[in-house]
C-alpha atoms as a PDB file:
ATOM      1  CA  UNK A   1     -36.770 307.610 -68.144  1.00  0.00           C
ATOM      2  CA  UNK A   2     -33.575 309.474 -68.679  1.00  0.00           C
ATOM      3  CA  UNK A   3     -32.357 309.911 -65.301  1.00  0.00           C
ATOM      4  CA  UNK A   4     -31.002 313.257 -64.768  1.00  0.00           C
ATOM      5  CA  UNK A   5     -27.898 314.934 -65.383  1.00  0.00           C
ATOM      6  CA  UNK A   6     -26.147 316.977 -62.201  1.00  0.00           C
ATOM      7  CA  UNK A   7     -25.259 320.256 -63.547  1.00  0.00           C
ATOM      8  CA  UNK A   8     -21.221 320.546 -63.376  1.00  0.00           C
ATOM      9  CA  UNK A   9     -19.876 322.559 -60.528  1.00  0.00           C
ATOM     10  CA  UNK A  10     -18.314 325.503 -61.382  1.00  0.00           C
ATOM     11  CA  UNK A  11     -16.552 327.093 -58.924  1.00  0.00           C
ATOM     12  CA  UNK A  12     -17.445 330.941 -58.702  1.00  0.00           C
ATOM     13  CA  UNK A  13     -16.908 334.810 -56.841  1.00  0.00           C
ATOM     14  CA  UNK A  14     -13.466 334.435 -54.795  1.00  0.00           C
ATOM     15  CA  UNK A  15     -13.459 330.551 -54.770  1.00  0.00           C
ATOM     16  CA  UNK A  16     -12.861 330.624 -59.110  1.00  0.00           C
ATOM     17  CA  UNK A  17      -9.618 328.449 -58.990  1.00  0.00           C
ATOM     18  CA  UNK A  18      -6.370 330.580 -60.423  1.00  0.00           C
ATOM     19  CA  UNK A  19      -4.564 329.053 -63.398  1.00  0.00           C
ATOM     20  CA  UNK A  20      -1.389 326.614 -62.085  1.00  0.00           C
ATOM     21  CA  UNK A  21       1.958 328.946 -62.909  1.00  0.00           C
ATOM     22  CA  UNK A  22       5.174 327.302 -64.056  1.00  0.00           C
ATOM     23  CA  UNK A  23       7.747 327.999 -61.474  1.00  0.00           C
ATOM     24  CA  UNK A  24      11.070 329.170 -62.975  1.00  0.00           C
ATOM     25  CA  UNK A  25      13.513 326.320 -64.242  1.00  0.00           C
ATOM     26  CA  UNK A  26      16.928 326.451 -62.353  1.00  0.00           C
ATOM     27  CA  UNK A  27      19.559 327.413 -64.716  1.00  0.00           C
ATOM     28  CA  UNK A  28      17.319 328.796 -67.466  1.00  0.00           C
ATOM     29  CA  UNK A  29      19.222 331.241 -69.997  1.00  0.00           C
ATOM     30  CA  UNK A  30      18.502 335.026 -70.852  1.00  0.00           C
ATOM     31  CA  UNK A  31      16.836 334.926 -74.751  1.00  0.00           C
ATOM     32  CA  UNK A  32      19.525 335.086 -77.316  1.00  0.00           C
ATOM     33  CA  UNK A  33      18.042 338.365 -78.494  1.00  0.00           C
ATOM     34  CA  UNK A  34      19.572 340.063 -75.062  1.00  0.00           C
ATOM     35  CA  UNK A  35      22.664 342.215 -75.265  1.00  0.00           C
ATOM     36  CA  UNK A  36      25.244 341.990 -72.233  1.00  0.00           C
ATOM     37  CA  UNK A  37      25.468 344.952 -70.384  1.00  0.00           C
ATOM     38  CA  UNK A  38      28.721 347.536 -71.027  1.00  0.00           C
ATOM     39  CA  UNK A  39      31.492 346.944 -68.084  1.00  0.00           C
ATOM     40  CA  UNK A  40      31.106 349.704 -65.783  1.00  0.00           C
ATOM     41  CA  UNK A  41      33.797 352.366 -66.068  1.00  0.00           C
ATOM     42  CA  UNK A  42      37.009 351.660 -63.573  1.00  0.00           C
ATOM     43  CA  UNK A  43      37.304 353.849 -60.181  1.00  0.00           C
ATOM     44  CA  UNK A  44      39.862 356.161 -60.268  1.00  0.00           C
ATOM     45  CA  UNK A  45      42.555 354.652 -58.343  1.00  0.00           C
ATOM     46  CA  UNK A  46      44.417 357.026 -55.487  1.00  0.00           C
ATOM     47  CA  UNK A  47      47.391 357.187 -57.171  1.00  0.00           C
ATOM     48  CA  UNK A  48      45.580 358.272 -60.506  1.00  0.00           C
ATOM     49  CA  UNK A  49      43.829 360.921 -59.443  1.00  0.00           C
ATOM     50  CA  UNK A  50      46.909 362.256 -57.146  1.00  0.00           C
ATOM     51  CA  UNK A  51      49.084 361.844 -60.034  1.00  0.00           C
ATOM     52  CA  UNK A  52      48.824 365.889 -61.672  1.00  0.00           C
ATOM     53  CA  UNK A  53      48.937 367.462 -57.443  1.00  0.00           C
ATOM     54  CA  UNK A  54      51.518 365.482 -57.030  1.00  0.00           C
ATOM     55  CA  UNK A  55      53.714 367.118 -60.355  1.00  0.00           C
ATOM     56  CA  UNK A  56      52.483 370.604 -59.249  1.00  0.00           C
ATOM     57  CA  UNK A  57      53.706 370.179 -56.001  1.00  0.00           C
ATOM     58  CA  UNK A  58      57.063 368.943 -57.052  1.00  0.00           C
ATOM     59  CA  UNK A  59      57.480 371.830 -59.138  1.00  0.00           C
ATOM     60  CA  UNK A  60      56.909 374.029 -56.508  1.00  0.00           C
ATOM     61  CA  UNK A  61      59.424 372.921 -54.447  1.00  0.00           C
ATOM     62  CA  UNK A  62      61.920 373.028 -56.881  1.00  0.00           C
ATOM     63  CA  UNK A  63      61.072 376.693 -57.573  1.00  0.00           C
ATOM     64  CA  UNK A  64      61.196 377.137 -54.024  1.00  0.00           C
ATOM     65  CA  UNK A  65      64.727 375.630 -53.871  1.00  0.00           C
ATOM     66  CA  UNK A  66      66.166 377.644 -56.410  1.00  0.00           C
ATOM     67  CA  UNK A  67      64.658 380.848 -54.648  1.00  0.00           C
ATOM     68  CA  UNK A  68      66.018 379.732 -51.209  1.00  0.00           C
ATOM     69  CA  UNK A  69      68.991 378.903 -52.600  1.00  0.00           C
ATOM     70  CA  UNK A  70      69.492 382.557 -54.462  1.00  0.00           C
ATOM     71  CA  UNK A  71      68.569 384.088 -51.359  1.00  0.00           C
ATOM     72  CA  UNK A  72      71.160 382.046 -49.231  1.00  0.00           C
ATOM     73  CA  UNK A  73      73.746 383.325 -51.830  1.00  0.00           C
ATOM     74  CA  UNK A  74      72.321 386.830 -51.410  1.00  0.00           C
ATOM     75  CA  UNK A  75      72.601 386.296 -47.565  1.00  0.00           C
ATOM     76  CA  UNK A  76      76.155 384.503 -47.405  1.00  0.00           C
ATOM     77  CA  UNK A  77      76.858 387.774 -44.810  1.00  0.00           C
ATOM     78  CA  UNK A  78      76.787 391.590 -44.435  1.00  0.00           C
ATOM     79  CA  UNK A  79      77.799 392.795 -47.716  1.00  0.00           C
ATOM     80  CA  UNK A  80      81.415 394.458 -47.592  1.00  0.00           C
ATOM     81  CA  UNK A  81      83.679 396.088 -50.037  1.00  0.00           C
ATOM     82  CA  UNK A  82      86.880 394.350 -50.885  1.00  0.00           C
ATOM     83  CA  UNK A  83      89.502 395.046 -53.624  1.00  0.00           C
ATOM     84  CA  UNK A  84      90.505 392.845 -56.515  1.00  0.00           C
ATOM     85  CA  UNK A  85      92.921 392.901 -59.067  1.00  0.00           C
ATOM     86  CA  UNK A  86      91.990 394.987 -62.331  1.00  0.00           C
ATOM     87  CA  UNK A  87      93.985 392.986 -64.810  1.00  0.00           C
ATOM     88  CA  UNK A  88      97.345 390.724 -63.999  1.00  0.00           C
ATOM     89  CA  UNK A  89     100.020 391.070 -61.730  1.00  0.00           C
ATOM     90  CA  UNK A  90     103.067 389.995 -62.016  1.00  0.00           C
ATOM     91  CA  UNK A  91     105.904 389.357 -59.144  1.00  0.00           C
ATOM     92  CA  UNK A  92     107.789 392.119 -58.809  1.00  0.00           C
ATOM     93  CA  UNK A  93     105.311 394.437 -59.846  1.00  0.00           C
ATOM     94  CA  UNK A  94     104.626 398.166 -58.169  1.00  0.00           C
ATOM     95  CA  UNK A  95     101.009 398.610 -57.308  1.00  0.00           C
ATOM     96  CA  UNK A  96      98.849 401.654 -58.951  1.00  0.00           C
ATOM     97  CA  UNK A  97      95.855 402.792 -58.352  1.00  0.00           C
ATOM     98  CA  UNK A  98      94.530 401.319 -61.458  1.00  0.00           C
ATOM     99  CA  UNK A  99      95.689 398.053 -60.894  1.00  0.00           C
ATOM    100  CA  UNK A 100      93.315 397.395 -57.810  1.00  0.00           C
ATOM    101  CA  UNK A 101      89.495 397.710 -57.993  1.00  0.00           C
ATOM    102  CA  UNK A 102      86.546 397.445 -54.976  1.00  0.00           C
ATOM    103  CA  UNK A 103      83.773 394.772 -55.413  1.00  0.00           C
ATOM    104  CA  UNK A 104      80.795 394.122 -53.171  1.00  0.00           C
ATOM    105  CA  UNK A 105      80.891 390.137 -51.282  1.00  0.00           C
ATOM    106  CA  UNK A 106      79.530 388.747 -49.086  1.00  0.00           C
ATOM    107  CA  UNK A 107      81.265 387.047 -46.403  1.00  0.00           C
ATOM    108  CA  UNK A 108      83.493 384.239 -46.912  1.00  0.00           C
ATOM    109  CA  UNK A 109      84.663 381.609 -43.864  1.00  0.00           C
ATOM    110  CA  UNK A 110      88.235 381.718 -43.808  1.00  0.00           C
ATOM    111  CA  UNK A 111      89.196 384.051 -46.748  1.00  0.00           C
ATOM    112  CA  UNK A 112      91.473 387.177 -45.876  1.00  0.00           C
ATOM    113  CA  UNK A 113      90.853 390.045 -47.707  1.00  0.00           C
ATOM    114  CA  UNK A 114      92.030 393.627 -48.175  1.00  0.00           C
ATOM    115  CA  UNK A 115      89.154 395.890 -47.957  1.00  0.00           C
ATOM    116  CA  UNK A 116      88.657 398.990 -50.240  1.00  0.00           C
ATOM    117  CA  UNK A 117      89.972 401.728 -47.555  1.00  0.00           C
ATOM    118  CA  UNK A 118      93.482 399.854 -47.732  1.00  0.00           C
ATOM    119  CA  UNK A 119      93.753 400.702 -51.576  1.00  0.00           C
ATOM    120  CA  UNK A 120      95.867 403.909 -51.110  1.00  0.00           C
ATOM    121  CA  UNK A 121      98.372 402.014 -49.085  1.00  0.00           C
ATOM    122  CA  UNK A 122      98.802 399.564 -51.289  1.00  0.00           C
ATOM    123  CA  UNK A 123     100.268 402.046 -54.280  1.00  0.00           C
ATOM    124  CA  UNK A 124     103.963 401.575 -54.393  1.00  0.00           C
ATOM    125  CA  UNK A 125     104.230 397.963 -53.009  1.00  0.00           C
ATOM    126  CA  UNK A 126     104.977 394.661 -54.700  1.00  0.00           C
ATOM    127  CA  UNK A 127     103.496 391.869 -56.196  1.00  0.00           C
ATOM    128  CA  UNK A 128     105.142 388.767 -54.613  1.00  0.00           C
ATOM    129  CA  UNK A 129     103.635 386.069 -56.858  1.00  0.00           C
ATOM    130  CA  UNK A 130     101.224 386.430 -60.212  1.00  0.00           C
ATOM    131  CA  UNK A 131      97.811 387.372 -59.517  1.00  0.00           C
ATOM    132  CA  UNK A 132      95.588 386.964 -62.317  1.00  0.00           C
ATOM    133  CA  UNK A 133      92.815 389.783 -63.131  1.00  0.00           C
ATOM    134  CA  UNK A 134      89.914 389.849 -61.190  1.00  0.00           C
ATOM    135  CA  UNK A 135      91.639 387.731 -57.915  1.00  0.00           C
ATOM    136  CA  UNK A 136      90.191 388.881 -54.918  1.00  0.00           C
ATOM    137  CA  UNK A 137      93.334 389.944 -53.144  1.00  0.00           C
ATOM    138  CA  UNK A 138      95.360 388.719 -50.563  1.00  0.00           C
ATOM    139  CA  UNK A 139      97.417 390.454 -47.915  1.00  0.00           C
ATOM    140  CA  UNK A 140     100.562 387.764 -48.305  1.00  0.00           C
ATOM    141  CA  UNK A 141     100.704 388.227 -52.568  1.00  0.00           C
ATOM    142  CA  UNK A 142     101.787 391.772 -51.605  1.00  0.00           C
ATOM    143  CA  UNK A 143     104.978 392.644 -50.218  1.00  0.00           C
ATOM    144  CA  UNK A 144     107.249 396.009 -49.604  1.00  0.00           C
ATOM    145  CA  UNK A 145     110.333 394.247 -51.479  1.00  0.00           C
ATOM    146  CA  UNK A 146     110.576 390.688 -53.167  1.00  0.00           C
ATOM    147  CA  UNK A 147     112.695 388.637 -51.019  1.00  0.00           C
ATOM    148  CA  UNK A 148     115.163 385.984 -52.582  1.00  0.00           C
ATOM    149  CA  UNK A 149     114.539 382.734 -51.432  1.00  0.00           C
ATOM    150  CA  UNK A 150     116.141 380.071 -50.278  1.00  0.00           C
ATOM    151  CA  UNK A 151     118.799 379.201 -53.333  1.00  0.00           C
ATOM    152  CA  UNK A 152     117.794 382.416 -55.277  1.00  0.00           C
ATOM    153  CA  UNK A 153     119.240 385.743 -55.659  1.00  0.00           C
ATOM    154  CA  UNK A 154     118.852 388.394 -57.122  1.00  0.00           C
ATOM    155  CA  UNK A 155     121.669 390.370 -59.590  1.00  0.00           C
ATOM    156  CA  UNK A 156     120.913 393.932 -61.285  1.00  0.00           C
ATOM    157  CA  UNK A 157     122.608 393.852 -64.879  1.00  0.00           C
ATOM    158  CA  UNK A 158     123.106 397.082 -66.081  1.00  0.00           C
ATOM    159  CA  UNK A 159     121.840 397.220 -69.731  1.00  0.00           C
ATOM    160  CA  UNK A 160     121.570 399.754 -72.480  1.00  0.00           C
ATOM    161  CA  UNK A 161     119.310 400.844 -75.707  1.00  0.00           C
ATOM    162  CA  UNK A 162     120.416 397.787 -77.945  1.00  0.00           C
ATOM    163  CA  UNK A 163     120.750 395.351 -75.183  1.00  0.00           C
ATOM    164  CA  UNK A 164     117.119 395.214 -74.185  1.00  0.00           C
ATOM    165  CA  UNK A 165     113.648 394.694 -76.753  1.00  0.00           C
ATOM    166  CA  UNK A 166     112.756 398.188 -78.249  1.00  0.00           C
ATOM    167  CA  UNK A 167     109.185 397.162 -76.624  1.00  0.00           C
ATOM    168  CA  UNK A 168     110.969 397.328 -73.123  1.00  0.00           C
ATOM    169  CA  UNK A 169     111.036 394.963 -69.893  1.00  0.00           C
ATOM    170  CA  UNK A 170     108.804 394.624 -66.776  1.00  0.00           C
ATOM    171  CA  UNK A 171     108.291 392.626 -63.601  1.00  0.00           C
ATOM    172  CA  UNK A 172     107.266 389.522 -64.300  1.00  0.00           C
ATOM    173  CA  UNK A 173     109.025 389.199 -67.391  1.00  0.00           C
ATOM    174  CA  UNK A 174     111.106 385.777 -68.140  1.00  0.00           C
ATOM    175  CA  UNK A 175     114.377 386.571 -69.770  1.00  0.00           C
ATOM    176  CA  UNK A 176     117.622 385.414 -70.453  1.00  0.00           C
ATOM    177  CA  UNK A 177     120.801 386.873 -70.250  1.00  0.00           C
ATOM    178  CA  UNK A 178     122.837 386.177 -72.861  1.00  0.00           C
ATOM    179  CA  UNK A 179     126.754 386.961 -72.782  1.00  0.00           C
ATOM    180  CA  UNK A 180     127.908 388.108 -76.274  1.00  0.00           C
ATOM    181  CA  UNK A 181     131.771 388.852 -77.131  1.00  0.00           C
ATOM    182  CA  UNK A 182     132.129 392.384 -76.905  1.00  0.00           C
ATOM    183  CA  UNK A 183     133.700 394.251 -74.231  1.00  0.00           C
ATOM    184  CA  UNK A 184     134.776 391.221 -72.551  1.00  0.00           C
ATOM    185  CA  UNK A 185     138.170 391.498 -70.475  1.00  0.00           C
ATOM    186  CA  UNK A 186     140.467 389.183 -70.860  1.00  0.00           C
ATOM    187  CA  UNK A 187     139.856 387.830 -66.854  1.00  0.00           C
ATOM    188  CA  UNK A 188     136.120 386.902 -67.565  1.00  0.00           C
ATOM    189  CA  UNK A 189     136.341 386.098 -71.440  1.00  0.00           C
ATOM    190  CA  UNK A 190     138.493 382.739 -69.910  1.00  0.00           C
ATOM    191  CA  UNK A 191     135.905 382.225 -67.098  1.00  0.00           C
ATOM    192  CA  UNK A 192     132.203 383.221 -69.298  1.00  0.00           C
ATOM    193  CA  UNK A 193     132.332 381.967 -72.669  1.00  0.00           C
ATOM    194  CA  UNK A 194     130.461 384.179 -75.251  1.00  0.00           C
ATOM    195  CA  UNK A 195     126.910 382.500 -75.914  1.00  0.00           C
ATOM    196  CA  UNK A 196     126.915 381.555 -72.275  1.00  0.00           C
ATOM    197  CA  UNK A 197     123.168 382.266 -70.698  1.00  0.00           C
ATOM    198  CA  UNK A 198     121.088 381.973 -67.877  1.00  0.00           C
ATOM    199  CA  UNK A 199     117.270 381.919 -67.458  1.00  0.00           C
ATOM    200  CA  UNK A 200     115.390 384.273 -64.798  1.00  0.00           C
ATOM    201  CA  UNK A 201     112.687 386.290 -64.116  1.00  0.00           C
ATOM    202  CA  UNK A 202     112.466 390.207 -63.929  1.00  0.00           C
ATOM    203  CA  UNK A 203     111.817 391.808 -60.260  1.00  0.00           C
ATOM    204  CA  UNK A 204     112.150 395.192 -61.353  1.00  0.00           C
ATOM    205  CA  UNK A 205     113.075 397.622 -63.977  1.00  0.00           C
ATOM    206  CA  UNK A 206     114.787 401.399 -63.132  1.00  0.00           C
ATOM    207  CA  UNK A 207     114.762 404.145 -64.912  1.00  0.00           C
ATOM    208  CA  UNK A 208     117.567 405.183 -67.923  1.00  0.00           C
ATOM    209  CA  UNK A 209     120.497 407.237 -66.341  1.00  0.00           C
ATOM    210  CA  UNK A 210     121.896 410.020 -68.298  1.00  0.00           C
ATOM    211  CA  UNK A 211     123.937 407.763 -69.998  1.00  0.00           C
ATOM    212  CA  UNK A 212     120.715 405.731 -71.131  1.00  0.00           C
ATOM    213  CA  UNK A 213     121.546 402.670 -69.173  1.00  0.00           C
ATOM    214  CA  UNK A 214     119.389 401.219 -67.045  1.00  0.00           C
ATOM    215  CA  UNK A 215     119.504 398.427 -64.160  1.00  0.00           C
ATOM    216  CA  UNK A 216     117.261 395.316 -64.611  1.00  0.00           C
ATOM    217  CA  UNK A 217     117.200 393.239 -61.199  1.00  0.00           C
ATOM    218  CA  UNK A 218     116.789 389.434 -62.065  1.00  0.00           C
ATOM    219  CA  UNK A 219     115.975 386.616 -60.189  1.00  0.00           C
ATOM    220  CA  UNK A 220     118.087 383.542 -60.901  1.00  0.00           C
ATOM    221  CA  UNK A 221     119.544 380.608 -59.503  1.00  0.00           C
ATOM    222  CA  UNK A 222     122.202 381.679 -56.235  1.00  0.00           C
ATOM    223  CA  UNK A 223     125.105 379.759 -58.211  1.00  0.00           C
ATOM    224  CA  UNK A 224     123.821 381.550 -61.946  1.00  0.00           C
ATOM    225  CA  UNK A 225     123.481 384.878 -60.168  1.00  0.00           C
ATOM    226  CA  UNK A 226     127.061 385.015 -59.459  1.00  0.00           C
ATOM    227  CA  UNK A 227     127.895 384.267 -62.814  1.00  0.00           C
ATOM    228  CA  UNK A 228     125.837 386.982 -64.229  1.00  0.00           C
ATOM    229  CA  UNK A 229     127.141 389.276 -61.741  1.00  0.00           C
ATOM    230  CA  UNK A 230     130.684 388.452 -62.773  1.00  0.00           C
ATOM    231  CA  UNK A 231     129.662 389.137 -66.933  1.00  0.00           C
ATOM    232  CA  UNK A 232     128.077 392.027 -66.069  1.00  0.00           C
ATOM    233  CA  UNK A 233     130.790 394.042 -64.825  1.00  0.00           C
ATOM    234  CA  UNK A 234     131.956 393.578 -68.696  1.00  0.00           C
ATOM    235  CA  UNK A 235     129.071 395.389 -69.910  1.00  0.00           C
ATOM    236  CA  UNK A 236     129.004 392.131 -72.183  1.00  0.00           C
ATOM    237  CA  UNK A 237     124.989 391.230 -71.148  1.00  0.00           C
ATOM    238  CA  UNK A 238     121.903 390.793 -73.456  1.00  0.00           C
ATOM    239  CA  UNK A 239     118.655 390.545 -71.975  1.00  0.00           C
ATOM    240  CA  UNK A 240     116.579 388.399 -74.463  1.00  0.00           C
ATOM    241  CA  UNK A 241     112.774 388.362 -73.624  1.00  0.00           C
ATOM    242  CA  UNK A 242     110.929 384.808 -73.737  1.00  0.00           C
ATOM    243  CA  UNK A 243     107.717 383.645 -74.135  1.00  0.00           C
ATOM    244  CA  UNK A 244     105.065 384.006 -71.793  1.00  0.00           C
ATOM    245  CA  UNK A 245     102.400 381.828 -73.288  1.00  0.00           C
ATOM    246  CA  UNK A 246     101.018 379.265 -70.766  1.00  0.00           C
ATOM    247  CA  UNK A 247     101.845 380.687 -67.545  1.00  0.00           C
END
């Protein structure tokens, strides 16, 4: 007799056994068929995103400086009314009323100026040194009469039409005068050779005399002055204008 079989024990309900899981191997890889993730996009840096405020601002204050800086100009004082020169001076000149104009400053440390109610007084007086146009002027460039220096004088030399440029003399003027041969006594003609000269510059120019002769005051050397002086009295002088150009 077969002896019989015991039927298998199967577990069953909650007891049924759950199949064994492989736990993770350390160190396994992703599949080759994975793509790596994109970096993730940098953070702005401070600097980076400051970078465009920090332009504006900049430009800002350089507006701002050149505004304060127009409006300091604008506010360098009260505004006051002063008078300049209209074109240029030269010494020895006599003040019009056209050579002076008024222009509105503001105030300046230290300058000394003539203001615009002096203008008037000013007609008639002279020029002591060369004032080019538009120099604010100075109460010491002006003067009632030039002067001589120290080792300067000035001689008048009496000249006539033919002894002076056609296109006439002024203050200011640089001339020489030239002694020529005629009318020379015999006295000076031994002293002041003929050809003899002597450079100077014109104070002041009068008016022709009946005669048409007019006096031209010069300002020359002491020692030349004399000289002239002593030629002129031979009605023997040419006053030959120079050239002007770079002074």
């Amino acid at each position: 007799m077969t002896p019989a079989t015991k039927p298998s024990r199967k577990p069953h309900g909650p007891h049924q056994a759950a199949a064994p899981t492989t736990p993770p191997t350390s160190g396994a890889t992703e599949p080759a068929s994975s793509k790596p993730e994109p970096p993730a996009a940098p953070t702005p840096t401070i600097r980076q995103r400051r970078r465009p405020a920090l332009i504006a601002l900049g430009v800002t204050l350089a507006a701002l400086g050149g505004l304060g800086g127009a409006y300091l100009a604008q506010r360098g004082g009260t505004p006051q009314s002063v008078l300049v020169t209209a074109n240029r001076l030269d010494p020895g000149h006599k003040i019009t009323l056209e050579d002076l104009k008024p222009v509105q400053i503001g105030t300046v440390d230290g300058a000394t100026t003539l203001p615009e109610g002096a203008r008037a007084s000013l007609v008639g007086k002279t020029v002591a040194n060369r004032i080019d146009a538009g120099t604010i002027l100075n109460p010491s460039s002006i003067v009632d009469a030039i002067v001589p220096g120290t080792g300067s004088s000035v001689v008048g030399i009496g000249v006539k039409p033919g002894q002076y440029p056609q296109l006439g003399l002024k203050a200011g003027d640089q001339v020489h005068i030239v002694v020529s041969a005629n009318g020379q006594s015999t006295s000076t003609a031994s002293t002041i050779k003929p050809g003899s000269a002597w450079a100077g510059s014109i104070v002041s120019v009068g008016d022709a005399n009946r005669d048409g002769i007019r006096t031209v005051d010069v300002l020359l050397p002491a020692d030349q002055a004399r000289q002239a002086a002593t030629a002129g009295g031979t009605g023997a002088l040419t006053l030959v204008l120079d050239s002007t150009t770079g002074k």
